[in-house]
C-alpha atoms as a PDB file:
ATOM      1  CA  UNK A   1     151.628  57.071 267.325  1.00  0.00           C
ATOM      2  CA  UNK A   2     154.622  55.067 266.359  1.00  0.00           C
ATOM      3  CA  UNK A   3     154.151  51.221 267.570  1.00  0.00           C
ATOM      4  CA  UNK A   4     157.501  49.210 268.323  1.00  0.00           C
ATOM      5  CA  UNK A   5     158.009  45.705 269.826  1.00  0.00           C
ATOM      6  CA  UNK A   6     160.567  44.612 272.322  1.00  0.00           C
ATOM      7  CA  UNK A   7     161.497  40.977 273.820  1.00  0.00           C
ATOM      8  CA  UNK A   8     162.013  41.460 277.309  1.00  0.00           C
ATOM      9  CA  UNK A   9     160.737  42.545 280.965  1.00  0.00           C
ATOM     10  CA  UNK A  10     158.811  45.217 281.314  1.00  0.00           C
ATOM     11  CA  UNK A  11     159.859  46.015 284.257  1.00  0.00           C
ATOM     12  CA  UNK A  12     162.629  47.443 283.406  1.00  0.00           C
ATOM     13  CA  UNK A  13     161.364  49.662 280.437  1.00  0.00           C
ATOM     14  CA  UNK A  14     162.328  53.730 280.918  1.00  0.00           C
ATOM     15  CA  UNK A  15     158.781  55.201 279.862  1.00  0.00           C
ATOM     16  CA  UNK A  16     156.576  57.340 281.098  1.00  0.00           C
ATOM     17  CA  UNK A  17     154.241  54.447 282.026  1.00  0.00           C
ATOM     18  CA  UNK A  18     153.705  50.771 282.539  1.00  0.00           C
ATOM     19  CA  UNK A  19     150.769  49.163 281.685  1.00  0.00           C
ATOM     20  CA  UNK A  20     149.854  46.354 284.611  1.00  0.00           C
ATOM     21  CA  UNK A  21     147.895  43.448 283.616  1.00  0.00           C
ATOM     22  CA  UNK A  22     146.291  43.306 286.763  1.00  0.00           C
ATOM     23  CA  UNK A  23     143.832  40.813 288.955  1.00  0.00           C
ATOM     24  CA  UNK A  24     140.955  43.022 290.086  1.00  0.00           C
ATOM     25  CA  UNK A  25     141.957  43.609 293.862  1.00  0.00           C
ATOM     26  CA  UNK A  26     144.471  45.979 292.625  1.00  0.00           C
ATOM     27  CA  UNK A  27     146.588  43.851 295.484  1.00  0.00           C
ATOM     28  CA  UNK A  28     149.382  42.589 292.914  1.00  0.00           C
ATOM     29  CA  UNK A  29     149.196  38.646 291.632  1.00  0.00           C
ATOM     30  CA  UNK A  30     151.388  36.661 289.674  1.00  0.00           C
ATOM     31  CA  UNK A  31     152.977  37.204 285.814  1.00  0.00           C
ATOM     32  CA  UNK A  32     153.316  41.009 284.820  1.00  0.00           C
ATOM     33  CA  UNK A  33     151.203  41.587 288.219  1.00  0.00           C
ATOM     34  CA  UNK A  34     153.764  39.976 290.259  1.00  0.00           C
ATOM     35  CA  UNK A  35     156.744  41.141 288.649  1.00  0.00           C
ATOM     36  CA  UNK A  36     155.603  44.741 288.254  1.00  0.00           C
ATOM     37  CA  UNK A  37     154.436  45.001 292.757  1.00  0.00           C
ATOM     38  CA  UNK A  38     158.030  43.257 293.231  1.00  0.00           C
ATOM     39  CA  UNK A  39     160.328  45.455 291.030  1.00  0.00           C
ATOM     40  CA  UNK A  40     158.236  48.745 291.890  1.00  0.00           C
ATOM     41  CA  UNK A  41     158.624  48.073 295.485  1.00  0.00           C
ATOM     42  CA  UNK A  42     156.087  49.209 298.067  1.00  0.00           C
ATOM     43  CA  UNK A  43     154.834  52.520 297.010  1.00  0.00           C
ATOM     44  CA  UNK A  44     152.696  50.528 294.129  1.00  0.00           C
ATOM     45  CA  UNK A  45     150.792  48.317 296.994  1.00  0.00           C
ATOM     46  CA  UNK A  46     150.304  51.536 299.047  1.00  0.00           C
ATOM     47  CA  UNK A  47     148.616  53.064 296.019  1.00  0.00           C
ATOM     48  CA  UNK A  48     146.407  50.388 295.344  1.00  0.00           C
ATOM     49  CA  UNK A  49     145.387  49.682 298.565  1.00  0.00           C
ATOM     50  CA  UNK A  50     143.800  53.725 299.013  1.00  0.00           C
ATOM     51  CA  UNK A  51     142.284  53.076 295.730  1.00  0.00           C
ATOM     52  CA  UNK A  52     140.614  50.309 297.016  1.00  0.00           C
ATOM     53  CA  UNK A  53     139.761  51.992 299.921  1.00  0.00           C
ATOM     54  CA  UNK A  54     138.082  54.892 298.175  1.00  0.00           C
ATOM     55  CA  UNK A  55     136.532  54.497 294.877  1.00  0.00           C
ATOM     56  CA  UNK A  56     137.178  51.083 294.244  1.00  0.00           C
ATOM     57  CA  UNK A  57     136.334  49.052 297.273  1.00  0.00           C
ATOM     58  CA  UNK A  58     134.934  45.739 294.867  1.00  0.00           C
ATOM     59  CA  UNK A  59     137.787  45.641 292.918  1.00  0.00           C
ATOM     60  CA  UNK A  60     138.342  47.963 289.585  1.00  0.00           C
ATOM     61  CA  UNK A  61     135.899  45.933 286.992  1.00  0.00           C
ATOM     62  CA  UNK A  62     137.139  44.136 283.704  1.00  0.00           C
ATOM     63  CA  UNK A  63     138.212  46.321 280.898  1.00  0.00           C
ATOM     64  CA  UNK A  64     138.660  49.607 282.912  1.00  0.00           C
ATOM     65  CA  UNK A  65     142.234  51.128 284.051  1.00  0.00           C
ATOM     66  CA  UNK A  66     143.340  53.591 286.584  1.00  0.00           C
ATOM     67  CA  UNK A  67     147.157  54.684 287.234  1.00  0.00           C
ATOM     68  CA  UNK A  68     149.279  54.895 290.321  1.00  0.00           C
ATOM     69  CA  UNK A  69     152.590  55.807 291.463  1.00  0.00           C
ATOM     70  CA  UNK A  70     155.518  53.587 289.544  1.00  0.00           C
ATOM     71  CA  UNK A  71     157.453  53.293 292.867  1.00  0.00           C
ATOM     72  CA  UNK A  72     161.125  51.906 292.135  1.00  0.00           C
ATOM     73  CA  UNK A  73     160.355  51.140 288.129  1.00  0.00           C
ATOM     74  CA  UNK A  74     162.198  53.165 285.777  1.00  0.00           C
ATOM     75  CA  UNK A  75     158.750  54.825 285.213  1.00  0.00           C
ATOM     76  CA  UNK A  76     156.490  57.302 286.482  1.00  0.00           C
ATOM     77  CA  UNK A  77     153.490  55.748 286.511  1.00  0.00           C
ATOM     78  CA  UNK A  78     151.758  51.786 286.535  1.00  0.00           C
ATOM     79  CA  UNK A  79     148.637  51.986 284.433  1.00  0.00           C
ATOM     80  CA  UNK A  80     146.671  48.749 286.071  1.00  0.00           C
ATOM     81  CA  UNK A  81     144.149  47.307 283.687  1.00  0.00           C
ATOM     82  CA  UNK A  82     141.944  44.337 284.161  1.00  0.00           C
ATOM     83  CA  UNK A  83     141.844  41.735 281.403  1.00  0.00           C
ATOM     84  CA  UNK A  84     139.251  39.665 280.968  1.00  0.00           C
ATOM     85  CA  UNK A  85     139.617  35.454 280.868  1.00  0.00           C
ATOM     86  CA  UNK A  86     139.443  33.848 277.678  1.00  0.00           C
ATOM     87  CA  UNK A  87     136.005  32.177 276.802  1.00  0.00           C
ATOM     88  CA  UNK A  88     135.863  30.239 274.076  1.00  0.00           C
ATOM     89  CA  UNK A  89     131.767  30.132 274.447  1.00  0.00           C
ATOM     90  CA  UNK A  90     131.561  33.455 275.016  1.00  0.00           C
ATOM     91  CA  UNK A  91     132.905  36.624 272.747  1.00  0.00           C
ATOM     92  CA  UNK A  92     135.210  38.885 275.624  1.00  0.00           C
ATOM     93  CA  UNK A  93     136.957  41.025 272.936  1.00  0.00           C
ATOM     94  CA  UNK A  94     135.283  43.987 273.333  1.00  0.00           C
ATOM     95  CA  UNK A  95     136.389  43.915 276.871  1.00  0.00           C
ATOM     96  CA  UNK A  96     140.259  42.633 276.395  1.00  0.00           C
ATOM     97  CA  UNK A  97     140.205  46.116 273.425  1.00  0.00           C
ATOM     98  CA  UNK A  98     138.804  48.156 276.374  1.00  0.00           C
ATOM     99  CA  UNK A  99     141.938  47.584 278.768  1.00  0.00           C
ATOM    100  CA  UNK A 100     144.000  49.043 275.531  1.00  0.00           C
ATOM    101  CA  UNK A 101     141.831  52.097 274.762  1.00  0.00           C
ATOM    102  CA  UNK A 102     141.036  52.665 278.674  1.00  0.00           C
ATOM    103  CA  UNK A 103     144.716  52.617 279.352  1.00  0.00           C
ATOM    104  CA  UNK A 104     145.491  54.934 276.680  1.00  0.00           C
ATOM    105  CA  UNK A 105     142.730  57.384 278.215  1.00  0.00           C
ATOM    106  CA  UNK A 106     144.514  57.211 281.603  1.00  0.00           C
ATOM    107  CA  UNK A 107     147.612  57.786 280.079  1.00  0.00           C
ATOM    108  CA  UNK A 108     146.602  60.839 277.915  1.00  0.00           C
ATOM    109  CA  UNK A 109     145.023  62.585 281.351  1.00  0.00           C
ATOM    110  CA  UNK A 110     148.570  62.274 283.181  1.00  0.00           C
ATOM    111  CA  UNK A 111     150.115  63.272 279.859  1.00  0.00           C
ATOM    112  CA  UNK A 112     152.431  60.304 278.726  1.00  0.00           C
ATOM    113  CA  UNK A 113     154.310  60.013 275.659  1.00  0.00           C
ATOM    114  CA  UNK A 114     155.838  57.109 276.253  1.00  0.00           C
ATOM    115  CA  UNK A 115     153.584  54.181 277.286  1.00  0.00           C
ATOM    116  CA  UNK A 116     154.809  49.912 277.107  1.00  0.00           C
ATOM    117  CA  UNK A 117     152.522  47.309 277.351  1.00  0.00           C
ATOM    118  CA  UNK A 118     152.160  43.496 277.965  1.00  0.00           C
ATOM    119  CA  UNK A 119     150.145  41.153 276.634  1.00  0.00           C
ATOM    120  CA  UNK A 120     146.871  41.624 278.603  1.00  0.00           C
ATOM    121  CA  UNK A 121     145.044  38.461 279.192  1.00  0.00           C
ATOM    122  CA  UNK A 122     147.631  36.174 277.161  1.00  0.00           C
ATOM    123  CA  UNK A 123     149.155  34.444 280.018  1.00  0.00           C
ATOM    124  CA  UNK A 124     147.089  32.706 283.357  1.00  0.00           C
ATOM    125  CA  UNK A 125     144.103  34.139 281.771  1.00  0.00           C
ATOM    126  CA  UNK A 126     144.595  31.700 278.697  1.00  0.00           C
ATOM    127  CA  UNK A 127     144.033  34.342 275.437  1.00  0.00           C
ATOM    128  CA  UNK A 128     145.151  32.796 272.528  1.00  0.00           C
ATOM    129  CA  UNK A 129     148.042  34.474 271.804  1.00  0.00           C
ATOM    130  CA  UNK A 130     147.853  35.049 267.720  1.00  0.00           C
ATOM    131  CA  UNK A 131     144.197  36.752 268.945  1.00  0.00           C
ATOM    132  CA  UNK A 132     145.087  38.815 271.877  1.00  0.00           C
ATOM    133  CA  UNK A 133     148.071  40.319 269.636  1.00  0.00           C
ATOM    134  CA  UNK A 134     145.762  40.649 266.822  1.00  0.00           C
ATOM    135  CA  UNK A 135     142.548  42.922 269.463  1.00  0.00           C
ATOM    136  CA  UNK A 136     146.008  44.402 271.123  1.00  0.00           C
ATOM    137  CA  UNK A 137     147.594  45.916 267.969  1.00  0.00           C
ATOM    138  CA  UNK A 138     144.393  46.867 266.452  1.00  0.00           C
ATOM    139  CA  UNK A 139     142.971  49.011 268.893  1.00  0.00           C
ATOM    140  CA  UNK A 140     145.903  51.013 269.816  1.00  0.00           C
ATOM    141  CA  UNK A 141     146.393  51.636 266.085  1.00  0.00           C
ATOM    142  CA  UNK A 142     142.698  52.443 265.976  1.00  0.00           C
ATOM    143  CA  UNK A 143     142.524  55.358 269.370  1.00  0.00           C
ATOM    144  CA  UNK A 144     143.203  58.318 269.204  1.00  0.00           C
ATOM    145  CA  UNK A 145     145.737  59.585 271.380  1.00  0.00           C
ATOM    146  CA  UNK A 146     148.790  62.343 272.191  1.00  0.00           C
ATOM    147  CA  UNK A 147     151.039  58.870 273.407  1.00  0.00           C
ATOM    148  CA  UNK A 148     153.791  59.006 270.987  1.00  0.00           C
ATOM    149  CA  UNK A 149     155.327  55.814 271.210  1.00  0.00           C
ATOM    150  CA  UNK A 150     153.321  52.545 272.129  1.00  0.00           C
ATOM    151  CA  UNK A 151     155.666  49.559 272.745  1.00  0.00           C
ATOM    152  CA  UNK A 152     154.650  46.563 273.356  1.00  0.00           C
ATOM    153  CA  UNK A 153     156.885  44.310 275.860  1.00  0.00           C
ATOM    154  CA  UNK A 154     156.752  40.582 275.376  1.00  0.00           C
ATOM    155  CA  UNK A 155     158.438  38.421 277.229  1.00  0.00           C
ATOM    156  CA  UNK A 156     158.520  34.998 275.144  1.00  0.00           C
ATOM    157  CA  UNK A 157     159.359  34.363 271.582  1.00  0.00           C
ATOM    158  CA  UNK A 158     156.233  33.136 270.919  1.00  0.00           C
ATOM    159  CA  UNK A 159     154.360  36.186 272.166  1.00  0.00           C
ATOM    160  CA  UNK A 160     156.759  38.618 270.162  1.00  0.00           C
ATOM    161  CA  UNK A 161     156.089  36.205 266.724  1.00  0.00           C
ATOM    162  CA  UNK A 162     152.127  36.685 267.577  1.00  0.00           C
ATOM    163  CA  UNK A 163     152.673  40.475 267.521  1.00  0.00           C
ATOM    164  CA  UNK A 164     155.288  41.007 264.786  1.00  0.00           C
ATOM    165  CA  UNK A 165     152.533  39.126 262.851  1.00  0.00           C
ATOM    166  CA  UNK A 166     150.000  41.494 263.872  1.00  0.00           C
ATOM    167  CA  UNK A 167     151.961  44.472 263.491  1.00  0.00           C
ATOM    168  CA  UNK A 168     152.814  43.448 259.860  1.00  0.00           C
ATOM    169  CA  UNK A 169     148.798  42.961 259.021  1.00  0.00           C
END
């Protein structure tokens, strides 16, 4: 799988899906969240809100992903993942790696080639950036998977730095 890096919105990224950071309600939020529900339009919330009517009526947990309609995006699909919160006395890794690998597993059942991704848990959710890049670039190099182009979409300088740095290692 080739890895590239852009600066910029995700939102507007033509792929065959978008990888949400998303709050657990599945009922859009602020950062990527927001921006994602707003530019996608309607057809996202309607999605969510039958998913959360049917098998995911608590919320979809930390770590785990499922994929709805893209609505408006330039995409086909939104793969929503839920990041965990930074911890400094407590070791959430293994869960912020999850939303990478279980994203990838959605996206190889609706058979993407194409997927972008933000940095999960680097924003409200106060990941260090230099570390989230680090678990982020790391486990997509390390799963297996048909998706032949990962690109991750960051949207400051400093975020793109963190992951050009990672790339590189």
């Amino acid at each position: 799988m080739q890895i590239t890096l852009i600066r910029g919105d995700i939102t507007g990224q033509k792929v065959d899906a978008v990888v949400n950071a998303a709050n657990s309600s599945l009922l859009g939020g602020g950062g990527v969240d927001g921006a994602i529900h707003r530019r996608g339009g309607p057809a996202i919330l309607e999605d969510c809100r039958r998913l959360r009517a049917s098998h995911y009526g608590g919320g979809l947990p930390t770590g785990q992903a499922v994929a709805t309609t893209a609505g408006e995006l330039p995409a086909t699909w939104v793969i929503h993942t839920v990041g965990p919160v930074y911890s400094a006395g407590e070791d959430r890794s293994a869960l912020l790696a999850s939303c990478y690998r279980e994203s990838l597993r959605v996206a190889a059942e609706l058979g993407v080639r194409t997927i972008a991704f933000p940095a999960v848990s680097a924003g409200i959710y106060g990941w260090p950036m230099n570390d989230a890049a680090r678990i982020a670039v790391g486990t997509v190099r390390a799963t297996p998977s048909r998706v032949e182009e990962a690109r991750f979409v960051l949207f400051t300088a400093e975020a793109f730095a963190a992951f050009e740095l990672a790339l590189a290692s």
